[in-house]
Protein backbone atom coordinates (compact mmCIF):
# COMPACT_ATOMS: atom_id res chain seq x y z
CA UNK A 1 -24.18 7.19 49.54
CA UNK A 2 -20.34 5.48 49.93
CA UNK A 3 -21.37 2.35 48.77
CA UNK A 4 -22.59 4.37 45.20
CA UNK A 5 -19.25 6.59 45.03
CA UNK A 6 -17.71 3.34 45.40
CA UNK A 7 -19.78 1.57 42.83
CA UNK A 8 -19.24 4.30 40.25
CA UNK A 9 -15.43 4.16 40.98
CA UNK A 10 -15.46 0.69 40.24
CA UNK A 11 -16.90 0.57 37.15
CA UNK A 12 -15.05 3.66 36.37
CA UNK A 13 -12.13 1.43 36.56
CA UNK A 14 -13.55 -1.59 35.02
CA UNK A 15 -14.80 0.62 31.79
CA UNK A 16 -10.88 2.02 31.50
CA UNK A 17 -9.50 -1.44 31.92
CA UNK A 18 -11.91 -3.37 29.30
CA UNK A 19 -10.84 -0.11 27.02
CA UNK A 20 -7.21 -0.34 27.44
CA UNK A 21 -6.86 -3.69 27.11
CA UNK A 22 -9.42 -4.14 24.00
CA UNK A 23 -6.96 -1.26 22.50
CA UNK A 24 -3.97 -3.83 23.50
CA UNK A 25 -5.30 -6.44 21.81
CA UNK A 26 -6.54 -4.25 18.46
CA UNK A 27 -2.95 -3.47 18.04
CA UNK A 28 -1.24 -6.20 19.09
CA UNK A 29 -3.27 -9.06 17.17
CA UNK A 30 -6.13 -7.50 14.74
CA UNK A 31 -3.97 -4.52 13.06
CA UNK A 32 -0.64 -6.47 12.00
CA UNK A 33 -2.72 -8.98 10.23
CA UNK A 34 -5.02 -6.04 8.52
CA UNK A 35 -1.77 -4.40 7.61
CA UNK A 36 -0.20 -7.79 6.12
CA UNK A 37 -3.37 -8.13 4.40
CA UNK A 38 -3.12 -4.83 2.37
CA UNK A 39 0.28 -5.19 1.71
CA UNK A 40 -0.19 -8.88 0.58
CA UNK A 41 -3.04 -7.37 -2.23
CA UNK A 42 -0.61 -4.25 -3.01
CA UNK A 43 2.26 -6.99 -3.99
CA UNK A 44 -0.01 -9.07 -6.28
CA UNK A 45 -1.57 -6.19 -8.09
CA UNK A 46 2.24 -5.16 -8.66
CA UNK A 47 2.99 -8.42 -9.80
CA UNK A 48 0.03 -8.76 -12.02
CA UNK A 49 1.07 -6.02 -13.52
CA UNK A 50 4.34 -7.00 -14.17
CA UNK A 51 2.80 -9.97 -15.76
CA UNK A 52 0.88 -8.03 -18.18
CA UNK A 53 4.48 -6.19 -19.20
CA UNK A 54 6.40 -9.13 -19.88
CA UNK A 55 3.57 -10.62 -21.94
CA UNK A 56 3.28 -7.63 -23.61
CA UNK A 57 7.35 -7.88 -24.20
CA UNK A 58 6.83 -11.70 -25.62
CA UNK A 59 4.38 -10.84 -27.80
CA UNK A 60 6.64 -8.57 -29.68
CA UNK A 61 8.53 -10.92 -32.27
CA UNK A 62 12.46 -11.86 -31.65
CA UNK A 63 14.55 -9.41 -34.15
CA UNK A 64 11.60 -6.90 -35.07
CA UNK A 65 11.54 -3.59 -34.58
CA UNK A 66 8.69 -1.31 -33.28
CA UNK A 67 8.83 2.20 -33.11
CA UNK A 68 5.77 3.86 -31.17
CA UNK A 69 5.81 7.65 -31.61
CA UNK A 70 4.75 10.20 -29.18
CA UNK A 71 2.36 12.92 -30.97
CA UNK A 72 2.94 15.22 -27.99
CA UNK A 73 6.85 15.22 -28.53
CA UNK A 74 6.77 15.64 -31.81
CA UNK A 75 9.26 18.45 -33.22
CA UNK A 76 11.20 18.68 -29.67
CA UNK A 77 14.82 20.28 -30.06
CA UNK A 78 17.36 19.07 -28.43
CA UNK A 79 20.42 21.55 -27.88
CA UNK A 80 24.22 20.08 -28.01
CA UNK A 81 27.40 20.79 -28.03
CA UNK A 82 30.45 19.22 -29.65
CA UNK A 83 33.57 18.11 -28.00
CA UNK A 84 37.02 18.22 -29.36
């Protein structure tokens, strides 16, 4: 009967240790290199699209002008008043 109370407290302890340290090593080793990862695919999707911006820019020629209108804006008053 002692030797199974014993037993059980044993691997009562054992089953808390292998958790806490497999926790340890989750955070210490596996989750900084998920997290640099995801930040690593964030920054080159921002980049890519920065990419597709400045192309965008280049393709427009050197001393043209473009004028892209906004059909929701359209007929927007804009209230001022002068300074003397």
């Amino acid at each position: 009967m002692v030797l199974l109370t014993i037993s059980s407290l044993l691997r009562t302890i054992l089953v808390i240790l292998v958790i806490y340290y497999g926790v340890k090593f989750l955070f210490r080793y596996v989750f900084p290199l998920l997290l640099k990862n995801y930040v690593d695919s964030k920054m080159s999707q921002h980049k890519s699209g920065i990419n597709e911006q400045e192309a965008e820019q280049i393709k427009k020629q050197k001393g043209r002008v473009s004028i892209s209108k906004d059909p929701s804006k359209d007929g927007e008053y804009v209230d001022y008043e002068e300074v003397k």
